[in-house]
C-alpha atoms as a PDB file:
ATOM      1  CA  UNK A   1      -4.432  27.384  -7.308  1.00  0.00           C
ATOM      2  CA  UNK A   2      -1.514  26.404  -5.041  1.00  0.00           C
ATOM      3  CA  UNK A   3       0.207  23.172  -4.573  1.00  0.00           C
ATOM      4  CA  UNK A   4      -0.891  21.120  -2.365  1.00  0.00           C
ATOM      5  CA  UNK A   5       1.801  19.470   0.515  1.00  0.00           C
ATOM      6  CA  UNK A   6       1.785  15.359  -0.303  1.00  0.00           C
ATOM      7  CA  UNK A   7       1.158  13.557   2.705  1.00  0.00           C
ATOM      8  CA  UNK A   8       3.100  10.189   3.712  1.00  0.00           C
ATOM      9  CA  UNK A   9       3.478   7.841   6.209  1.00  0.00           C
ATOM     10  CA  UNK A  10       5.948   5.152   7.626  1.00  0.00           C
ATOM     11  CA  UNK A  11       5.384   1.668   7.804  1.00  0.00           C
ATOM     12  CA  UNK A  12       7.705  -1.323   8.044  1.00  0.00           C
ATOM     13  CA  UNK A  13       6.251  -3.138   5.221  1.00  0.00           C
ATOM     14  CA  UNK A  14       7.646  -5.851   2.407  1.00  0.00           C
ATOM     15  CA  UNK A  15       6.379  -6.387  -0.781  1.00  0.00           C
ATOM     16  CA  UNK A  16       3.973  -9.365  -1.243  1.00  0.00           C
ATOM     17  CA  UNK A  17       2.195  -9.766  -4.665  1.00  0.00           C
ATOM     18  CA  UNK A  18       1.627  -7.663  -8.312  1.00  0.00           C
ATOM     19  CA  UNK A  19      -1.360  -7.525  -9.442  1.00  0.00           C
ATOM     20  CA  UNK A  20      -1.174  -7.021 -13.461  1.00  0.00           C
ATOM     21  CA  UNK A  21      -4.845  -7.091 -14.302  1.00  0.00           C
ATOM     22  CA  UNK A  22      -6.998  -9.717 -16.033  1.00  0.00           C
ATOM     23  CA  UNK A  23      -6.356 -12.044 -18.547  1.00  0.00           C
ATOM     24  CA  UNK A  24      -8.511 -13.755 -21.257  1.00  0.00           C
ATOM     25  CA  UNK A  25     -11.057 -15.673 -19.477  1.00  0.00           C
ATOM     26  CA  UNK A  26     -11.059 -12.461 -16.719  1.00  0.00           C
ATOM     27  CA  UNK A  27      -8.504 -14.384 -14.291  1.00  0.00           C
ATOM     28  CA  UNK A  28      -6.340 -12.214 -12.469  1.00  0.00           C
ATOM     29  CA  UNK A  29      -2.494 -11.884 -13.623  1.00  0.00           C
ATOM     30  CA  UNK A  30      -0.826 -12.103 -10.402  1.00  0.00           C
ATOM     31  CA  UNK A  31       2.729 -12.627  -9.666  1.00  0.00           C
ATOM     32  CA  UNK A  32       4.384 -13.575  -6.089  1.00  0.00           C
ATOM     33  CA  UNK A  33       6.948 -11.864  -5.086  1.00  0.00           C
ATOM     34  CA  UNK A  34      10.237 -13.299  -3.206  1.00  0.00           C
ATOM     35  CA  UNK A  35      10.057 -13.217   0.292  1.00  0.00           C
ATOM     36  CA  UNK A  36      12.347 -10.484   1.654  1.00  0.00           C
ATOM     37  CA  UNK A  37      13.170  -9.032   4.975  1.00  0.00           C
ATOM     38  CA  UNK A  38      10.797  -6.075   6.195  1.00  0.00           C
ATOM     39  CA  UNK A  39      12.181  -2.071   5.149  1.00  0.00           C
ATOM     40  CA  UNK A  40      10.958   0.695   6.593  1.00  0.00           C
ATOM     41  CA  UNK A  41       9.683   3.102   4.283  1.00  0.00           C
ATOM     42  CA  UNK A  42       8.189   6.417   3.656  1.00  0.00           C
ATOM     43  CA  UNK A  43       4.608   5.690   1.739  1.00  0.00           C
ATOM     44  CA  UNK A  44       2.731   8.780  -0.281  1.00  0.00           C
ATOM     45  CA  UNK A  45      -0.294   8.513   1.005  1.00  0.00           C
ATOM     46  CA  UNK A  46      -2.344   9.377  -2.626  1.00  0.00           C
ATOM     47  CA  UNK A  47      -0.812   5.674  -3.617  1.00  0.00           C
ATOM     48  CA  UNK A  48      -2.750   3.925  -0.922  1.00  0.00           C
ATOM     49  CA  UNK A  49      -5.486   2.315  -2.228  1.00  0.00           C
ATOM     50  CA  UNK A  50      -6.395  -0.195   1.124  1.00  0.00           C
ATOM     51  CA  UNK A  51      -5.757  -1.299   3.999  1.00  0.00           C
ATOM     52  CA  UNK A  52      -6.220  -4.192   5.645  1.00  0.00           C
ATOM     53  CA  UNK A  53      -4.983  -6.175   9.061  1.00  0.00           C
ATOM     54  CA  UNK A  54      -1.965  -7.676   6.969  1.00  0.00           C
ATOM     55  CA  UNK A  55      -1.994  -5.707   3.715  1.00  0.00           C
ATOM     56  CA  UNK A  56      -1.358  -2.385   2.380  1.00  0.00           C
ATOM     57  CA  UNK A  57      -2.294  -2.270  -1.623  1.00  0.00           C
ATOM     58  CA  UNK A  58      -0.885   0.513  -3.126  1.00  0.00           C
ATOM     59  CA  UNK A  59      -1.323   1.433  -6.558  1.00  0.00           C
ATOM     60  CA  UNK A  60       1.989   1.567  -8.714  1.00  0.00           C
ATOM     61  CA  UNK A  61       3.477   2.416 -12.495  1.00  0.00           C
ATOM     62  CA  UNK A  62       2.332   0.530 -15.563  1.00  0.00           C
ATOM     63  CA  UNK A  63      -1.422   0.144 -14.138  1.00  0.00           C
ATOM     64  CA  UNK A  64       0.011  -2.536 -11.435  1.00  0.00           C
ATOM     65  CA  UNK A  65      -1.265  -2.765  -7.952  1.00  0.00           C
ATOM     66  CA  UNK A  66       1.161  -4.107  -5.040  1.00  0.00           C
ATOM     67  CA  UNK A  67       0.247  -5.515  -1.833  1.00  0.00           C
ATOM     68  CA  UNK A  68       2.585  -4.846   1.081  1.00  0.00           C
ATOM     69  CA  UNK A  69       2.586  -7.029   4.549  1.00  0.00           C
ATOM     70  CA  UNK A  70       3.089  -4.653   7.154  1.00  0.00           C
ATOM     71  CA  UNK A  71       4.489  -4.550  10.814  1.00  0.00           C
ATOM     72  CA  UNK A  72       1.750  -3.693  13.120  1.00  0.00           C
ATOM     73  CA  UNK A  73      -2.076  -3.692  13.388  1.00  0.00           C
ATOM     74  CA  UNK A  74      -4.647  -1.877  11.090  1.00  0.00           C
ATOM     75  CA  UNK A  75      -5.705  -0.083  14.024  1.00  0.00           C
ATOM     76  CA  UNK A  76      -2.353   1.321  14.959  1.00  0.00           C
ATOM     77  CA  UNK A  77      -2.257   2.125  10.931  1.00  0.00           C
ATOM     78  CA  UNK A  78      -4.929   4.275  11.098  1.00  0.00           C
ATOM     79  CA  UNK A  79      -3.267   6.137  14.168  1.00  0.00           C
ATOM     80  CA  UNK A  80      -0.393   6.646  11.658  1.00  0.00           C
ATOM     81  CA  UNK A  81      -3.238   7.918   8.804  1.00  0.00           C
ATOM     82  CA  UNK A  82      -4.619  10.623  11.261  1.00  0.00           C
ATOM     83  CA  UNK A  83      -1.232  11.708  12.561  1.00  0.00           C
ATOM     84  CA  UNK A  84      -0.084  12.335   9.141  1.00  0.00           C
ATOM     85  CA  UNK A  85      -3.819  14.953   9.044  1.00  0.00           C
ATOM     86  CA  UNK A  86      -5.794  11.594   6.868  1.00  0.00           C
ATOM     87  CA  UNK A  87      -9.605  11.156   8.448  1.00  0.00           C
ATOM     88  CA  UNK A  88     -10.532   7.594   9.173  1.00  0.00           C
ATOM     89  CA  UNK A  89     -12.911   6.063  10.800  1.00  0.00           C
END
């Protein structure tokens, strides 16, 4: 069995929400995050869970979930997904 190369992709992106889960009464725990200035970054693609016209959710330690605004439109995203060898439709 060999290893098998991990595929990312850049996006300008900054970090919107955390999602924590559910409490109780099967709300969801969500905390807003402080508005920051958009970073470029390098994204492992096995982390992306969605993606949307603003949002990227990508899954993340301690069973969280983030959402990410992004720079750019979902279809110019999915140009990104198939350069980096990712089908989409």
């Amino acid at each position: 069995m060999g290893e098998e190369a991990m595929a990312y992709v850049t996006a300008e992106i900054r970090a919107s929400k955390v999602y924590h889960g559910y409490d109780e009464a099967r709300r969801p725990i969500i905390d807003d995050l402080p508005s920051s200035e958009f970073v470029e970054k390098m994204i492992k693609i096995s982390r992306i869970l969605s993606v949307t016209e603003n949002y990227i959710f990508i899954e993340c330690p301690h069973n969280t979930v983030q959402t990410w605004e992004y720079k750019g439109t979902l279809d110019e995203f999915r140009i990104k997904m198939r350069q980096a060898g990712i089908s989409v439709e």
